[in-house]
N, C-alpha and C. Protein backbone atom coordinates (compact mmCIF):
# COMPACT_ATOMS: atom_id res chain seq x y z
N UNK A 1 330.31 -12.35 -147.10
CA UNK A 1 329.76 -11.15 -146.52
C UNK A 1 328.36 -11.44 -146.03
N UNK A 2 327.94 -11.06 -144.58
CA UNK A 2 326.50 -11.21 -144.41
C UNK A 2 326.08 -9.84 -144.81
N UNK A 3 324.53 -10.43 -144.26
CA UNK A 3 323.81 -9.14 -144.73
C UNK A 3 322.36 -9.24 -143.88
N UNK A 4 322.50 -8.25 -143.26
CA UNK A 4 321.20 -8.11 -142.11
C UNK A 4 319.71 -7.98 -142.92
N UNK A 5 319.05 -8.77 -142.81
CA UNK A 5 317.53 -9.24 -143.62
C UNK A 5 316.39 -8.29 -141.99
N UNK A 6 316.91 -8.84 -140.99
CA UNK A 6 315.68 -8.16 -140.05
C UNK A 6 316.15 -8.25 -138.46
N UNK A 7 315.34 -7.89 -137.89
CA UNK A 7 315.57 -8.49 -136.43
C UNK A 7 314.54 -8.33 -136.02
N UNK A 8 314.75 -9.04 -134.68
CA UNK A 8 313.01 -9.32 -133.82
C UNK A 8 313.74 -9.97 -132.67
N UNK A 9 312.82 -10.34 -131.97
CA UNK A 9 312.57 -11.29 -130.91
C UNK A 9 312.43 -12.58 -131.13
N UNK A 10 313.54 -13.53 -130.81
CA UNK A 10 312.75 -15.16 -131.27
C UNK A 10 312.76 -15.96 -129.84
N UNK A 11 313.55 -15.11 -128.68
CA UNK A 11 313.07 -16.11 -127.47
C UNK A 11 312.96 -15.23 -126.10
N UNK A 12 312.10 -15.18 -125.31
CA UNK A 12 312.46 -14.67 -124.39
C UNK A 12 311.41 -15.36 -122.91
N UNK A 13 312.24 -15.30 -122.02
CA UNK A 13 311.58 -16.06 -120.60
C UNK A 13 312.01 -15.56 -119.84
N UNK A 14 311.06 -14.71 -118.78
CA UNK A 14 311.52 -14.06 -117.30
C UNK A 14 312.65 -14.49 -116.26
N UNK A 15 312.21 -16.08 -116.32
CA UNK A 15 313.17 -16.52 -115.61
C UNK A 15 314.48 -17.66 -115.83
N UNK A 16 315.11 -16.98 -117.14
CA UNK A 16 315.87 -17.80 -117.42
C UNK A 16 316.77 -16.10 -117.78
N UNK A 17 318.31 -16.17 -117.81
CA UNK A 17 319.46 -15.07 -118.70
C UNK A 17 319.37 -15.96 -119.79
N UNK A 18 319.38 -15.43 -121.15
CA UNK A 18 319.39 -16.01 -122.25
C UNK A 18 320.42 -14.80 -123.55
N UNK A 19 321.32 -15.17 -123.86
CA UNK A 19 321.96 -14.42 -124.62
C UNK A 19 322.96 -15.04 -125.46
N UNK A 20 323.47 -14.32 -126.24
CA UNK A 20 324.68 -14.46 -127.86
C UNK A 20 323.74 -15.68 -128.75
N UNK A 21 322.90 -14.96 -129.19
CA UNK A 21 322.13 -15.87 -130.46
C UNK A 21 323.33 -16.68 -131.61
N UNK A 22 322.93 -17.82 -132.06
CA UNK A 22 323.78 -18.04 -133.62
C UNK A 22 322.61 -18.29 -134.42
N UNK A 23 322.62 -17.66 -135.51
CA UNK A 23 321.30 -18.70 -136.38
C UNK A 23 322.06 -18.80 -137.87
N UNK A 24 321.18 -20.20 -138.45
CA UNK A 24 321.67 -20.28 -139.83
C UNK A 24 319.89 -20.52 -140.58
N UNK A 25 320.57 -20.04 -141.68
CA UNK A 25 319.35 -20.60 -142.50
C UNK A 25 319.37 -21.83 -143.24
N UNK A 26 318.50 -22.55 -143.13
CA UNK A 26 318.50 -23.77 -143.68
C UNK A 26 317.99 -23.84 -145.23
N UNK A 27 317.41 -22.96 -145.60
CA UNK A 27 316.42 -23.08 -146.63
C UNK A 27 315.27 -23.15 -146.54
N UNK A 28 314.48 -23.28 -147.70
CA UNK A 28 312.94 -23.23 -147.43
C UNK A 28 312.76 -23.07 -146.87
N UNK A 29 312.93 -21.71 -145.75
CA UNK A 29 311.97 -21.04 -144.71
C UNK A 29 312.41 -21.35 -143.62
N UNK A 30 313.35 -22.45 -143.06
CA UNK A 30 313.93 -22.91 -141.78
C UNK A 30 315.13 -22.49 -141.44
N UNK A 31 314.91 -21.84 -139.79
CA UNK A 31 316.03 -21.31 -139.34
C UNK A 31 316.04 -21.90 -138.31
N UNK A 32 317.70 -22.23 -138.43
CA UNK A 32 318.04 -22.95 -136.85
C UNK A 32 318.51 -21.98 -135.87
N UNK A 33 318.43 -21.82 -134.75
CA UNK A 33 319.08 -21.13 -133.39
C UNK A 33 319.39 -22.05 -132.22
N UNK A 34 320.81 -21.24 -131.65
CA UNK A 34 321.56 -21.58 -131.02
C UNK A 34 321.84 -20.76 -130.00
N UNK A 35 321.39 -20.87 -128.68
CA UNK A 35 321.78 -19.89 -127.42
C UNK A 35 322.52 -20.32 -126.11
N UNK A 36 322.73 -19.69 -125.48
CA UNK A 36 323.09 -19.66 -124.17
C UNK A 36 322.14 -19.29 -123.35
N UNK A 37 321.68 -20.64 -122.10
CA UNK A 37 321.02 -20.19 -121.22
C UNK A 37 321.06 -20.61 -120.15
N UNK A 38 320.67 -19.57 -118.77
CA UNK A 38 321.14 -20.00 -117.61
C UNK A 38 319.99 -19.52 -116.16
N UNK A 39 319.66 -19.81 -114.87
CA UNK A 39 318.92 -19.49 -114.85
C UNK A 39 318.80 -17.97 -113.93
N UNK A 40 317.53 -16.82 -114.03
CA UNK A 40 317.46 -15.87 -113.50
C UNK A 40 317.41 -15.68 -111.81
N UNK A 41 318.83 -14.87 -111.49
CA UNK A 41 318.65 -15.15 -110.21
C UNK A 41 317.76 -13.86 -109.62
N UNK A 42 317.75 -13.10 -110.10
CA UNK A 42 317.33 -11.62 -109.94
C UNK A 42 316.35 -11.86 -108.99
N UNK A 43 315.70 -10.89 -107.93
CA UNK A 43 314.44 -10.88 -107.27
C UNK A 43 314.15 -11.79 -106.27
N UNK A 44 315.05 -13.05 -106.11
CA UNK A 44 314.91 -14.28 -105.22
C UNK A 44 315.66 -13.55 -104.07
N UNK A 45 314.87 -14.37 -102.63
CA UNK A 45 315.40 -13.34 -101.41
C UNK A 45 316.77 -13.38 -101.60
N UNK A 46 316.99 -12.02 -101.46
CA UNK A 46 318.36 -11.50 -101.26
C UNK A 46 319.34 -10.90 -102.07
N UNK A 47 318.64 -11.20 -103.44
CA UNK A 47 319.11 -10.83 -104.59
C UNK A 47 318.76 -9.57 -104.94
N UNK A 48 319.16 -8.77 -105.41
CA UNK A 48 318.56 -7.44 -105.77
C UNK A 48 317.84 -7.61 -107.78
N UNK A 49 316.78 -7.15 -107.78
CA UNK A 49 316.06 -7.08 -109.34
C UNK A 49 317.45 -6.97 -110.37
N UNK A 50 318.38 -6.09 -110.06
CA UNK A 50 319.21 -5.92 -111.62
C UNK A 50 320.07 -6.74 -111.46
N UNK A 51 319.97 -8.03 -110.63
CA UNK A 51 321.66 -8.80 -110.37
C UNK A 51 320.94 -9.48 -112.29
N UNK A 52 322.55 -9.51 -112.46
CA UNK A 52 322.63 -10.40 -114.12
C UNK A 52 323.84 -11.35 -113.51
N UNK A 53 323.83 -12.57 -113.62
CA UNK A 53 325.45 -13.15 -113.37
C UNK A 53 325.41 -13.39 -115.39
N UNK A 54 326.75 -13.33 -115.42
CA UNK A 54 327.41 -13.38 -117.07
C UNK A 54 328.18 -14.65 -117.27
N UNK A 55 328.71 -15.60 -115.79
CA UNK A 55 329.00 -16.98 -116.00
C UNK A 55 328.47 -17.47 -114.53
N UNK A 56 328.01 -18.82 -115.23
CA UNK A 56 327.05 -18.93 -114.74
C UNK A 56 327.09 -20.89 -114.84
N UNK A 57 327.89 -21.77 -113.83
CA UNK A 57 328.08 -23.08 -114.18
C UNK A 57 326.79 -23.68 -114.63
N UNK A 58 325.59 -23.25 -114.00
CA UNK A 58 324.54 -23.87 -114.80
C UNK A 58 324.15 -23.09 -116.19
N UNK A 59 324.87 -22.77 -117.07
CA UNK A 59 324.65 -22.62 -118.56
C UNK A 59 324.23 -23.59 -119.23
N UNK A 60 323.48 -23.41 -120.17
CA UNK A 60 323.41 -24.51 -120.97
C UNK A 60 323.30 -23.95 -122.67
N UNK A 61 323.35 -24.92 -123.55
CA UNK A 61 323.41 -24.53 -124.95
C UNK A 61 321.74 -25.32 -125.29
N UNK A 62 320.84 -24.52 -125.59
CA UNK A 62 319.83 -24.13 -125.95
C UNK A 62 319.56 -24.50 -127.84
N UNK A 63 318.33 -24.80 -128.20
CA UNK A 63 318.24 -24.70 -129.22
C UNK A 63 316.61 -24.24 -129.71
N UNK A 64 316.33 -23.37 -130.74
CA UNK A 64 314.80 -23.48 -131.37
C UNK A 64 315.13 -23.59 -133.20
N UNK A 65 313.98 -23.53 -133.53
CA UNK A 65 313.81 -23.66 -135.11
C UNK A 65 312.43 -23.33 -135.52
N UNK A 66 312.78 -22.30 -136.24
CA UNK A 66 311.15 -21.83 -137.10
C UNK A 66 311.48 -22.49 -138.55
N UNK A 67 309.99 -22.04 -138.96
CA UNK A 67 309.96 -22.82 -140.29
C UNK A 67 309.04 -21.84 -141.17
N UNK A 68 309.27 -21.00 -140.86
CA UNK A 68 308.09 -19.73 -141.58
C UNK A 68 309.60 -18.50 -142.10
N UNK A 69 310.49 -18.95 -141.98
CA UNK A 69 311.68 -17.72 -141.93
C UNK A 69 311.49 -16.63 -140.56
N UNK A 70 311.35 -16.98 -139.89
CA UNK A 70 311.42 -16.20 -138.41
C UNK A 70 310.83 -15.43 -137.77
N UNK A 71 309.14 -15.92 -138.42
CA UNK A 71 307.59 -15.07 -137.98
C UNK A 71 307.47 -15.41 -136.68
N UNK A 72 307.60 -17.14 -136.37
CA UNK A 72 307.57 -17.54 -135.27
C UNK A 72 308.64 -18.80 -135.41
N UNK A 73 308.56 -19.28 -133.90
CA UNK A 73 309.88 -20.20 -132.89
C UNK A 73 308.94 -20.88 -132.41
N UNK A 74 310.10 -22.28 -132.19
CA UNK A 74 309.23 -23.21 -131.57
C UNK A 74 310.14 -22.63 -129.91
N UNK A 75 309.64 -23.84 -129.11
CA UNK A 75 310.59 -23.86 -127.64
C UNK A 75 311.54 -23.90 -127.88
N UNK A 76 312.48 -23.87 -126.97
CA UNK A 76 313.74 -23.91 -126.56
C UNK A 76 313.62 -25.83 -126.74
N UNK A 77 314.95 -26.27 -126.99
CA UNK A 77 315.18 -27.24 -126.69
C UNK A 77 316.77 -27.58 -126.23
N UNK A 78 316.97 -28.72 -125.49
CA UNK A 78 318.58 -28.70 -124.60
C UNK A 78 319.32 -29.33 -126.18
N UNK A 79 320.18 -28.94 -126.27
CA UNK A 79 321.49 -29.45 -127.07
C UNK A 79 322.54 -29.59 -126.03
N UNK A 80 323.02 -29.49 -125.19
CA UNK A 80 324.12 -29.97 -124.58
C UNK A 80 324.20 -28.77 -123.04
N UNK A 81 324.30 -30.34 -122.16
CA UNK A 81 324.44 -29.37 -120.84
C UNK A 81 325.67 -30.25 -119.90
N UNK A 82 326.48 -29.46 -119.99
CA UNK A 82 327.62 -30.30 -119.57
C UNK A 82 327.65 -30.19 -118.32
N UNK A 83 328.27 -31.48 -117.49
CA UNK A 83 327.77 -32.32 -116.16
C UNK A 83 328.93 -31.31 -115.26
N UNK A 84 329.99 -30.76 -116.15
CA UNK A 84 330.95 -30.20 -115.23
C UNK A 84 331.60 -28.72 -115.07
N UNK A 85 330.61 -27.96 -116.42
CA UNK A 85 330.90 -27.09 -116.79
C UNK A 85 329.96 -26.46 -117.30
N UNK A 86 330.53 -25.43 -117.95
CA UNK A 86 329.02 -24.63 -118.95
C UNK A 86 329.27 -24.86 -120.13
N UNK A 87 328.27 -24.47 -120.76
CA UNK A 87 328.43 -24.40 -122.08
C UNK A 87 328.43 -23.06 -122.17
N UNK A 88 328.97 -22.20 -123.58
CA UNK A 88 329.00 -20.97 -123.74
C UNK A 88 329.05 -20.81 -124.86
N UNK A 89 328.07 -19.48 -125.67
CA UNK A 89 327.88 -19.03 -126.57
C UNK A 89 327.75 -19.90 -127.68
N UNK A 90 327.11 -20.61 -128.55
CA UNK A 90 327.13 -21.50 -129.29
C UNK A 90 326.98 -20.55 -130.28
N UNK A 91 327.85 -21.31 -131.92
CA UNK A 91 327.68 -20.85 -132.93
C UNK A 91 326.84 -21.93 -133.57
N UNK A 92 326.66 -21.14 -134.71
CA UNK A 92 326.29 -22.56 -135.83
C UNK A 92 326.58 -22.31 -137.21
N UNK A 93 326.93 -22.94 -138.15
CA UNK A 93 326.51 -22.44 -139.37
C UNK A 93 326.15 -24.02 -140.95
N UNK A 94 325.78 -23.45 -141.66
CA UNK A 94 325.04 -24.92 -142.37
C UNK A 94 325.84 -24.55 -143.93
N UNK A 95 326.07 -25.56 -144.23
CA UNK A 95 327.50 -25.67 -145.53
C UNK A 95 326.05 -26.27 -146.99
N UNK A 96 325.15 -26.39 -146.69
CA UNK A 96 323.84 -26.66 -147.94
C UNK A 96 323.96 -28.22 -147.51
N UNK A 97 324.73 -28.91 -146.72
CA UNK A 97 324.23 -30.64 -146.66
C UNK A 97 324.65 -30.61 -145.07
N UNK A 98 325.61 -30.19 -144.28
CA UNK A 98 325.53 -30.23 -143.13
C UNK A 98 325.51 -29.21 -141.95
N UNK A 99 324.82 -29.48 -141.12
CA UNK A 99 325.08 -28.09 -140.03
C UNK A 99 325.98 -28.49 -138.96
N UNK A 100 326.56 -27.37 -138.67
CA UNK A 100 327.50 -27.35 -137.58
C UNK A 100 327.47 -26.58 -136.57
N UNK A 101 327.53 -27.09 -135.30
CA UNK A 101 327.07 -26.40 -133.93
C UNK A 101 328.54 -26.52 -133.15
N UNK A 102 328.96 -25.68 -132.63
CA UNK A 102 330.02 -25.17 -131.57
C UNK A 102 329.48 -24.84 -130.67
N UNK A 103 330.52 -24.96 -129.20
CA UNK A 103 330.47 -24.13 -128.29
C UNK A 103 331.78 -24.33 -127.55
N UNK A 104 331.82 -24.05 -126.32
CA UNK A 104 333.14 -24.32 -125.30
C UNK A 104 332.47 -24.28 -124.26
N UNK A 105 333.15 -25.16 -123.14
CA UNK A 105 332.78 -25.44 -121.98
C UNK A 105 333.70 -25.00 -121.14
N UNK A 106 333.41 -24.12 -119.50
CA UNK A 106 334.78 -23.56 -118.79
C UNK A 106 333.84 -24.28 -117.34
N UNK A 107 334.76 -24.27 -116.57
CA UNK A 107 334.08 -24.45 -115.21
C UNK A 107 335.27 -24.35 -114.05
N UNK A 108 334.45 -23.56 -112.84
CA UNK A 108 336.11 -23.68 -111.70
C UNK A 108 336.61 -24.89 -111.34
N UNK A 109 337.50 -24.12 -110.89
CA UNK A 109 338.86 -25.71 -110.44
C UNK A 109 338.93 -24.88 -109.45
N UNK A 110 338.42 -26.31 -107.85
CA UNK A 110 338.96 -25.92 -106.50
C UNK A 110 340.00 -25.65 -106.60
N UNK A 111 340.27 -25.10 -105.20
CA UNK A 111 341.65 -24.10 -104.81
C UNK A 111 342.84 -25.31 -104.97
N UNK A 112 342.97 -25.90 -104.39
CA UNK A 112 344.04 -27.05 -104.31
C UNK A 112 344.47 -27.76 -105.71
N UNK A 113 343.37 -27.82 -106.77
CA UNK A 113 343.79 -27.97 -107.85
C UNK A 113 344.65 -26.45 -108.31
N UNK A 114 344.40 -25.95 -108.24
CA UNK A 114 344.81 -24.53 -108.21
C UNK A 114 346.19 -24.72 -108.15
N UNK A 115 346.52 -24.90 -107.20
CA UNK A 115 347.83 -24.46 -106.22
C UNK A 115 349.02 -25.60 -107.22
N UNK A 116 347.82 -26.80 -107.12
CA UNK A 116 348.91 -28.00 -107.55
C UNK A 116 349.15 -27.60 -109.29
N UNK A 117 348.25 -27.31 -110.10
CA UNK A 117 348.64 -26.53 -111.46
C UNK A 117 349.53 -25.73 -111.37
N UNK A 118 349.98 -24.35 -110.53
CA UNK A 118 350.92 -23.32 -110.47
C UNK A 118 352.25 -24.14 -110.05
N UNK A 119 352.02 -25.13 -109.27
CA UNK A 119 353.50 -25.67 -108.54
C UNK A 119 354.03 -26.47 -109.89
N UNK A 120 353.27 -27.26 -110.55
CA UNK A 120 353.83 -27.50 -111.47
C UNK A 120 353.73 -26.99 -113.25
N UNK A 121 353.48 -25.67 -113.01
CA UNK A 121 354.05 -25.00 -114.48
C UNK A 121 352.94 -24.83 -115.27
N UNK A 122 351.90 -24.93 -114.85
CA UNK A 122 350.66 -25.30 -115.94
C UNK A 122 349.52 -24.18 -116.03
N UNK A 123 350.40 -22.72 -115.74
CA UNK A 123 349.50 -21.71 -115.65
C UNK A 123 348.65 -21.04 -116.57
N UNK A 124 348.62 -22.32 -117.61
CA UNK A 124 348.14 -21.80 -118.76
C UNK A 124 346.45 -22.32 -118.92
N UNK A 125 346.31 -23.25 -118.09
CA UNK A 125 344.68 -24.03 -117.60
C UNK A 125 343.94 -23.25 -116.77
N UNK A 126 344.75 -21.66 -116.16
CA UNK A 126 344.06 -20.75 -115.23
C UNK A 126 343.73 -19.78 -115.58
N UNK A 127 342.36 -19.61 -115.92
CA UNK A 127 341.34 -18.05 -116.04
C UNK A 127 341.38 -17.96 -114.90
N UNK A 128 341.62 -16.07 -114.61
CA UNK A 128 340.61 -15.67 -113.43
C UNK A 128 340.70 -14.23 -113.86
């Protein structure tokens, strides 16, 4: 069972979408975090202020760590930015000797891959 201790703010940057936190506690005062981030298109010509995109091939899986129990964060740092895809939503959680970080990676498939997956049966590799 968890149990909600607080909340706050531990990252935020104008020009980056940053969202679905994971954090674990490490002990003595250290918390690891795990995000999703991608960058803000909002306000650039042509864009209107409230555009949000929600996938986004340049995602990346993000990381910080305080050491005070979550007064303050260091930077962001990259944990994994995949060359062909995104990364998305990372979890984490820490077992008292090891931590463990997840995520999943999705990315489009041109049309012609497309076509050639459906012709042969494989409609199960297609989000849309």
């Amino acid at each position: 069972m968890f149990k909600k201790i607080s909340e706050g703010l531990i990252y935020r940057d104008p020009d980056f979408y940053s969202a679905f936190p994971g954090i674990a506690n490490l002990g003595n005062g250290e918390l690891f975090a795990v995000f999703r981030r991608a960058p803000r298109y909002a306000g650039l010509p042509g864009i209107t202020p409230e555009y949000v995109v929600h996938l986004d091939r340049n995602l990346k899986l993000m990381c910080l760590r305080s050491h005070d129990n979550g007064k303050t964060w260091s930077q962001p740092e990259l944990m994994y930015a995949p060359p062909l895809g995104a990364a998305q939503d990372g979890g984490v959680m820490f077992d008292g000797k090891m931590l463990f970080v997840n995520s999943f990676v999705w990315g489009n498939l041109p049309d012609h891959i497309i076509e050639t997956l459906r012709k042969e049966g494989k409609d199960e590799y297609i989000f849309s």
